[in-house]
N, C-alpha and C. Protein backbone atom coordinates (compact mmCIF):
# COMPACT_ATOMS: atom_id res chain seq x y z
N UNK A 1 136.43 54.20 119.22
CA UNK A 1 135.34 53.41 118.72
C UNK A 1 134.99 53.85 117.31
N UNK A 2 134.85 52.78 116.42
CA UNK A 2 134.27 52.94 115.12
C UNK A 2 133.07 53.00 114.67
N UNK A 3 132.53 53.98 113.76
CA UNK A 3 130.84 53.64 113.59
C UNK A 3 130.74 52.34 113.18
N UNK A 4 129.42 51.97 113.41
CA UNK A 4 129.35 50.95 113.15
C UNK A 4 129.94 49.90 114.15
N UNK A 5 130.02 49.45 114.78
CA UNK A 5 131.03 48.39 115.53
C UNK A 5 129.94 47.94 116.40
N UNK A 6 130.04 46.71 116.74
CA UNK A 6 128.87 45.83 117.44
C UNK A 6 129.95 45.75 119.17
N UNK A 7 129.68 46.41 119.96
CA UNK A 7 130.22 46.61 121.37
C UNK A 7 129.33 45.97 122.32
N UNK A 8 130.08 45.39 123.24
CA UNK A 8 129.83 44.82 124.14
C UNK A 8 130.08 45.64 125.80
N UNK A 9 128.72 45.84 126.05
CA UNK A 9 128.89 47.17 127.30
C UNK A 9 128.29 45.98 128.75
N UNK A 10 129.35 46.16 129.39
CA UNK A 10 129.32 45.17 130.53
C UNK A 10 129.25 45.91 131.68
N UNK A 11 127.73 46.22 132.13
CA UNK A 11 127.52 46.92 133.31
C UNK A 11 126.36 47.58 132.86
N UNK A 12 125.25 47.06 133.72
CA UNK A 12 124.14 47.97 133.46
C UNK A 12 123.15 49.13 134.04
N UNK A 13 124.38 49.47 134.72
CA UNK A 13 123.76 50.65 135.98
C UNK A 13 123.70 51.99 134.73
N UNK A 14 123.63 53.27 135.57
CA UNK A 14 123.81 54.41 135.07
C UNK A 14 124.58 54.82 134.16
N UNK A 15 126.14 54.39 134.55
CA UNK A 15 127.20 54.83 133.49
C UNK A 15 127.12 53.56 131.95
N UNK A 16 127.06 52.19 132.43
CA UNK A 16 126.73 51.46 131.28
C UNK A 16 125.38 51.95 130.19
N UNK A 17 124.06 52.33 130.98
CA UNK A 17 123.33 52.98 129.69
C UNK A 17 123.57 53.86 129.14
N UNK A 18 124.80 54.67 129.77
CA UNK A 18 124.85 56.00 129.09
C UNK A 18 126.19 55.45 128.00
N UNK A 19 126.82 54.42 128.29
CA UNK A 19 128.01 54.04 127.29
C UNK A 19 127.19 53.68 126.11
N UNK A 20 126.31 52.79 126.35
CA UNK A 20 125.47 52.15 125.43
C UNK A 20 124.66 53.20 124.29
N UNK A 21 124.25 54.43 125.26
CA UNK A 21 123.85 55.11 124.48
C UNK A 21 124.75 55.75 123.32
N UNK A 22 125.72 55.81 123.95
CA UNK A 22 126.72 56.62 123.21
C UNK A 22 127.01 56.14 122.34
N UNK A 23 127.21 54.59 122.22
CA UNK A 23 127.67 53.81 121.09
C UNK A 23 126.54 53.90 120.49
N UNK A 24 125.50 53.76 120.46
CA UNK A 24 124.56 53.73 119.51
C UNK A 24 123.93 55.30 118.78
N UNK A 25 124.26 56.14 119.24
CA UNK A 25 124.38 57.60 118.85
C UNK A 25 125.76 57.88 117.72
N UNK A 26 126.73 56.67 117.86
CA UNK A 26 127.93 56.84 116.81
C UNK A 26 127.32 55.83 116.02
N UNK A 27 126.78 55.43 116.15
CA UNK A 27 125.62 54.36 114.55
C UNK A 27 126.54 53.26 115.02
N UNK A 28 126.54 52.81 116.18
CA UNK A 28 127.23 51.54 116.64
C UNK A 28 125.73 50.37 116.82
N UNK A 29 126.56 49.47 117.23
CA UNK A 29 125.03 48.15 118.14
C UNK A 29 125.93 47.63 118.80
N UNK A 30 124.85 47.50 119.92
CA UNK A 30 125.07 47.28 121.59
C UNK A 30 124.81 45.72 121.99
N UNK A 31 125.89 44.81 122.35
CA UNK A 31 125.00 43.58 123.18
C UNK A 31 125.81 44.07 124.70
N UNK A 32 124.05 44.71 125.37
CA UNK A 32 124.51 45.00 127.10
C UNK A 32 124.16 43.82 127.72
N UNK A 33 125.01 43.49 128.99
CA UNK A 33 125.65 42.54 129.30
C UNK A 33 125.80 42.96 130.89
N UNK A 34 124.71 41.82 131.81
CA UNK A 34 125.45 41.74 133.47
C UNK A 34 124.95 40.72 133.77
N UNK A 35 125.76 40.39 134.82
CA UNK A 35 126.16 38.82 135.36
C UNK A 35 124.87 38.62 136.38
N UNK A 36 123.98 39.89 136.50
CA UNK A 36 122.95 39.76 137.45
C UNK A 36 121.07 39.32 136.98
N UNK A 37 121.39 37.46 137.10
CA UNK A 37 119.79 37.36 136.70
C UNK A 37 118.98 37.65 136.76
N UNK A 38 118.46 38.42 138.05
CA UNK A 38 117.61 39.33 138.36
C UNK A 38 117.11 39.75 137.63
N UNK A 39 117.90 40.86 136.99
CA UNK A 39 117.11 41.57 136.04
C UNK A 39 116.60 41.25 134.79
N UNK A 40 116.03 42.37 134.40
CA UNK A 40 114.73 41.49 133.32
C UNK A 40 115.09 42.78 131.98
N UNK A 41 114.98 41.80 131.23
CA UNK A 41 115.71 42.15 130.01
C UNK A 41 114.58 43.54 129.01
N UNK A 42 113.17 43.32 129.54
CA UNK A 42 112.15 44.03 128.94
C UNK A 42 112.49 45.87 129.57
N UNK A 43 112.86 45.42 130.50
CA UNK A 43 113.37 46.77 131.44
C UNK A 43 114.80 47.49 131.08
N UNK A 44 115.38 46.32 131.18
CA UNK A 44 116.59 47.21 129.97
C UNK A 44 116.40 47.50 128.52
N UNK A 45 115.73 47.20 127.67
CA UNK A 45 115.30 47.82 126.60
C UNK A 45 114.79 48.69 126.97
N UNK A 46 113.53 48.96 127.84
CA UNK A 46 113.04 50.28 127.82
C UNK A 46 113.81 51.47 128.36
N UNK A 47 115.09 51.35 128.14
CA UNK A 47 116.26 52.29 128.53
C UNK A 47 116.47 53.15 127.20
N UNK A 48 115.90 51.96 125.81
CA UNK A 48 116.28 52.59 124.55
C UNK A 48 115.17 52.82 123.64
N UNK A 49 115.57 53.19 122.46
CA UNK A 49 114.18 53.50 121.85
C UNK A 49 114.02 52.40 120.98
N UNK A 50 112.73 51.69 119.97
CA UNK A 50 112.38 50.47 119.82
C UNK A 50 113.88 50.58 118.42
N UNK A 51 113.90 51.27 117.52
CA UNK A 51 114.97 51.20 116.63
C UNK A 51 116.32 51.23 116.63
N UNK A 52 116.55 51.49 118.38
CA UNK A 52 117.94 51.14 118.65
C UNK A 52 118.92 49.45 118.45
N UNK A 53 119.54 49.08 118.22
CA UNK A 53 120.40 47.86 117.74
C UNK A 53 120.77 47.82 119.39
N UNK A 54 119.80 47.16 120.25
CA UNK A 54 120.30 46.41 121.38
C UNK A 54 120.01 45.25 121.86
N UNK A 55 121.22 43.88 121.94
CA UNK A 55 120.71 42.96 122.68
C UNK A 55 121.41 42.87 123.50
N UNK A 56 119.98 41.77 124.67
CA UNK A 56 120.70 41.77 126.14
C UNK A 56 120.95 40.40 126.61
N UNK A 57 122.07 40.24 127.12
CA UNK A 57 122.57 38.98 127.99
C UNK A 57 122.86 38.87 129.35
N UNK A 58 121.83 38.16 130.20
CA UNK A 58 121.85 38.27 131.48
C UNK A 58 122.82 36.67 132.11
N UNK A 59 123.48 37.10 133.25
CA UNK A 59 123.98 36.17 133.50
C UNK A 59 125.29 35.61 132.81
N UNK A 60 125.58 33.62 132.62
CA UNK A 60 126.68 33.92 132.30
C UNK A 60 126.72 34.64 130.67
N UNK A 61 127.95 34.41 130.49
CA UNK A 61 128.00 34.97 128.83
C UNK A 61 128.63 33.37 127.78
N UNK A 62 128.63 33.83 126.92
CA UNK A 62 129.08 32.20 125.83
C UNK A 62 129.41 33.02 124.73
N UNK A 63 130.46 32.18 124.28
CA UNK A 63 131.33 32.44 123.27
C UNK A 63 130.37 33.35 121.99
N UNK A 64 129.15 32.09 122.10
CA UNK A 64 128.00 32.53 120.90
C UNK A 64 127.60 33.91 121.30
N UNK A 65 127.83 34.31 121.88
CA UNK A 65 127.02 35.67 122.14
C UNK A 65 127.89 37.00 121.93
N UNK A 66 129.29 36.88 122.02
CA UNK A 66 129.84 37.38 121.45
C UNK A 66 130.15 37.70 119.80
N UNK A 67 129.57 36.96 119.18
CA UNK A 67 129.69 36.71 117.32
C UNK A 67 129.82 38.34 117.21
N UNK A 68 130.41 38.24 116.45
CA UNK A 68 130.22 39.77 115.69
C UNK A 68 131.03 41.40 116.38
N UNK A 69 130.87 40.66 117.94
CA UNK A 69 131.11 41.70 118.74
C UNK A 69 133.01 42.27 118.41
N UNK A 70 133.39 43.43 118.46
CA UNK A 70 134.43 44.19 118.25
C UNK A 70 135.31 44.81 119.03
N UNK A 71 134.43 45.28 120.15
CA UNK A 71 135.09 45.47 121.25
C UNK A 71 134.01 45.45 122.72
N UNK A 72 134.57 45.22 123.91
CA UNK A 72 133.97 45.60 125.06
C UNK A 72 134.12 46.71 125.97
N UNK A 73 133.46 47.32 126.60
CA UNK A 73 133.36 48.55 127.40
C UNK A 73 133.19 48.13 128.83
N UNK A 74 133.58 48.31 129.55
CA UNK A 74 133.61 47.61 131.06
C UNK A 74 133.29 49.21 132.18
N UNK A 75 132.40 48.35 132.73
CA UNK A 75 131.98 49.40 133.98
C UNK A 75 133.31 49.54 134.96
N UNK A 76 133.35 50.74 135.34
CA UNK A 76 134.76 50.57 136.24
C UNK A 76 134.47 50.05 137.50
N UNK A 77 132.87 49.63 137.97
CA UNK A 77 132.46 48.43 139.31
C UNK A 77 133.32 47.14 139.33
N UNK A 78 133.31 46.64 137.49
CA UNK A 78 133.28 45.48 137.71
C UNK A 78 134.90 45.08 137.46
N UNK A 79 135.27 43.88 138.63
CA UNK A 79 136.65 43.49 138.06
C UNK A 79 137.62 43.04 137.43
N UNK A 80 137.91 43.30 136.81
CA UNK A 80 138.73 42.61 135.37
C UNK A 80 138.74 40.88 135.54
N UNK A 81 138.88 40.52 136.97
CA UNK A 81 138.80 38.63 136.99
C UNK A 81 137.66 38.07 137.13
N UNK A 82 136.72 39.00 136.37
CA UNK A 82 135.59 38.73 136.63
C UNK A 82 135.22 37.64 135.21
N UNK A 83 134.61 36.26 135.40
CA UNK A 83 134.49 35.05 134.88
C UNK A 83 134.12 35.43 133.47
N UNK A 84 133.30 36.46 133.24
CA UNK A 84 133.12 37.06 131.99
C UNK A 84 134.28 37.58 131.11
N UNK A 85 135.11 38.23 131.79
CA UNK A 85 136.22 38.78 131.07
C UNK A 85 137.15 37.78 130.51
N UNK A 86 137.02 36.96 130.94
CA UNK A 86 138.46 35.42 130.41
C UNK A 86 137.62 35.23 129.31
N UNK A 87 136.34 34.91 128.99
CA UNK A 87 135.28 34.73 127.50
C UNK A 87 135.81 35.83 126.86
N UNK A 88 135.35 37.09 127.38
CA UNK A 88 136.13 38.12 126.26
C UNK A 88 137.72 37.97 125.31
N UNK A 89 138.40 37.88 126.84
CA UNK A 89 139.46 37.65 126.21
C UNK A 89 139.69 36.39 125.63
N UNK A 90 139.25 35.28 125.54
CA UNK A 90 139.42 33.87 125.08
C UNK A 90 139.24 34.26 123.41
N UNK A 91 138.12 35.50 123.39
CA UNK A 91 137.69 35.47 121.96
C UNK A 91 138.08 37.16 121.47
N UNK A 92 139.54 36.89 121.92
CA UNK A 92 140.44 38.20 121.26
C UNK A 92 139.63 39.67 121.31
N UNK A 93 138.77 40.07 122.14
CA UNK A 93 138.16 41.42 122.16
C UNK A 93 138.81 42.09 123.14
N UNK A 94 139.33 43.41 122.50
CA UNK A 94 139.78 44.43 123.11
C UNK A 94 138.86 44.73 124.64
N UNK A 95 139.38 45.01 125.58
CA UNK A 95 138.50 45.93 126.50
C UNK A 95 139.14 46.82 126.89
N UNK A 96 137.99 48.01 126.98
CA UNK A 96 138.47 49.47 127.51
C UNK A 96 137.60 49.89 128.29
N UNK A 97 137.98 50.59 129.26
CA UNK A 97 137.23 51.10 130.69
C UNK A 97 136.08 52.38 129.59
N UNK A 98 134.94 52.65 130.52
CA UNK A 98 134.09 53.79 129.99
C UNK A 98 134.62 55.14 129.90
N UNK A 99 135.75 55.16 130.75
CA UNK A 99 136.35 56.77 130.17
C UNK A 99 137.38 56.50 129.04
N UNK A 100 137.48 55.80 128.90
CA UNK A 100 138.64 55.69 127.79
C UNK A 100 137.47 55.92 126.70
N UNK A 101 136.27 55.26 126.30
CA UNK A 101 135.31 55.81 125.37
C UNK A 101 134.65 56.19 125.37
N UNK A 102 134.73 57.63 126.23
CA UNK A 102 134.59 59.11 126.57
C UNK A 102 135.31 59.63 125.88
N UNK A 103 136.72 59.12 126.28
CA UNK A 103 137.59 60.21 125.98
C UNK A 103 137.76 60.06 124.17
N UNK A 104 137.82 58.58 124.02
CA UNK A 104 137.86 58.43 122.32
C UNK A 104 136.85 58.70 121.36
N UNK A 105 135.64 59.07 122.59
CA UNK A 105 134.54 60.02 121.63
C UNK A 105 134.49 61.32 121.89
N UNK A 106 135.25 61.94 122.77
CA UNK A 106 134.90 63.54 122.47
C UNK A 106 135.45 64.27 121.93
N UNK A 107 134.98 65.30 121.51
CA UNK A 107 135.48 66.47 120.82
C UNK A 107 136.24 67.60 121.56
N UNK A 108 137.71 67.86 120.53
CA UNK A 108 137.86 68.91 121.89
C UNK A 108 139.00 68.27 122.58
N UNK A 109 139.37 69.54 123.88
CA UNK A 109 140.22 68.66 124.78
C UNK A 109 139.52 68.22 125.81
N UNK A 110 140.48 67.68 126.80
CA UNK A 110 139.90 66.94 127.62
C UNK A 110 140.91 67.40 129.00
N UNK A 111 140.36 67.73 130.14
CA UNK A 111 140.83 67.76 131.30
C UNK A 111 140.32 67.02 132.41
N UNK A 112 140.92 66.05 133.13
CA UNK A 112 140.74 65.04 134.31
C UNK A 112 141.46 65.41 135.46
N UNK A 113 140.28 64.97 136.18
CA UNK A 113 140.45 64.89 137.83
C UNK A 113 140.64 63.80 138.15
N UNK A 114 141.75 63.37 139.21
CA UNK A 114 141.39 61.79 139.42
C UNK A 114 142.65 61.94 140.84
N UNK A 115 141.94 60.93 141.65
CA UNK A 115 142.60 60.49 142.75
C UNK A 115 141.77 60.70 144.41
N UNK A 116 142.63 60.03 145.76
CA UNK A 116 141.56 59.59 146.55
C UNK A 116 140.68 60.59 147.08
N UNK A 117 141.50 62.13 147.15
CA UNK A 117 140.98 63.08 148.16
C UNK A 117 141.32 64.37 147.32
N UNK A 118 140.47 65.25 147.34
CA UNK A 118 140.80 66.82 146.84
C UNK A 118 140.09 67.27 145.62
N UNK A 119 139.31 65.84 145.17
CA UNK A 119 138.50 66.12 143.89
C UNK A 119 137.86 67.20 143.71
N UNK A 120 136.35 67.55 144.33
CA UNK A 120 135.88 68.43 144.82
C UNK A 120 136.35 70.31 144.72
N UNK A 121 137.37 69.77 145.62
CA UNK A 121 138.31 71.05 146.07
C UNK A 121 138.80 71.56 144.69
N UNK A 122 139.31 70.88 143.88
CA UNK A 122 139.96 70.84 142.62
C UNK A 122 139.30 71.66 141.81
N UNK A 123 138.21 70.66 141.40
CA UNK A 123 137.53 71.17 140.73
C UNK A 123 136.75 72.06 140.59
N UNK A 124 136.14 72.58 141.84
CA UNK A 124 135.94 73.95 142.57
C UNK A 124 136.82 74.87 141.94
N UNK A 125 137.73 75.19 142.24
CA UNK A 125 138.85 76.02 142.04
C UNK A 125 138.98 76.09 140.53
N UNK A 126 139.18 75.05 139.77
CA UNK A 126 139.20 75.34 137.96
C UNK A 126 137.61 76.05 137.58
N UNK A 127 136.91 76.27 138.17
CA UNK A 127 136.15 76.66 137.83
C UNK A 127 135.46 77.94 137.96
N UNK A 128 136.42 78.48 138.55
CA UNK A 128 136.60 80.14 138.89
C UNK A 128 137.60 80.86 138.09
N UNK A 129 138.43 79.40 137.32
CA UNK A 129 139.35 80.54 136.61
C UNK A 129 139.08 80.20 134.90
């Protein structure tokens, strides 16, 4: 991710505010983005502070709402055939899962755990030595 870059973070649970944050801590702007009307858009701002660069789109998404946008960040909940993602891709934006911009923002190396059973156990164990 580039400073500056207008990202599109699709998922607004826990790990999406914390993507969001992140992009906007690299002097990025955020349009966060879920398919669930429910929620109320005054409540996801108050996730950020009033000078943060965030807008929100509930429900479907439209071409227009993408303007500007550079790339998207996808919650790993949601599924790639998900009706939103064909808009993304219709309008040429990269998408990358939230660890991928983890990993393209941190410093340092990086060591991963991943798979169905033994996580835990694993990681237990690296952490004694």
């Amino acid at each position: 991710m580039n400073k500056s870059q207008k990202v599109l973070i699709a998922g607004t649970g826990i790990s999406g505010i914390a993507a969001a944050r992140l992009v906007l801590e690299r002097g990025g702007e955020v349009v966060l983005y879920d398919g669930n009307t429910a929620l109320k858009e005054a409540d996801l701002k108050a996730e950020f502070e009033e000078k943060d660069k965030v807008n929100v789109v509930l429900g479907d998404i439209k071409r227009t709402d993408l303007l500007g946008v550079e790339l998207c960040i996808i919650s790993p909940g949601i599924p790639l055939d998900s009706p939103f993602v064909a808009v993304v891709d219709d309008a040429k934006i990269p998408v990358l899962g939230e660890i991928e911009l983890a990993y393209q923002c941190s410093l340092g190396k990086l060591a991963a755990i991943t798979g169905t059973n033994g996580k835990t156990t694993t990681t237990a164990l690296q952490g004694k030595y």
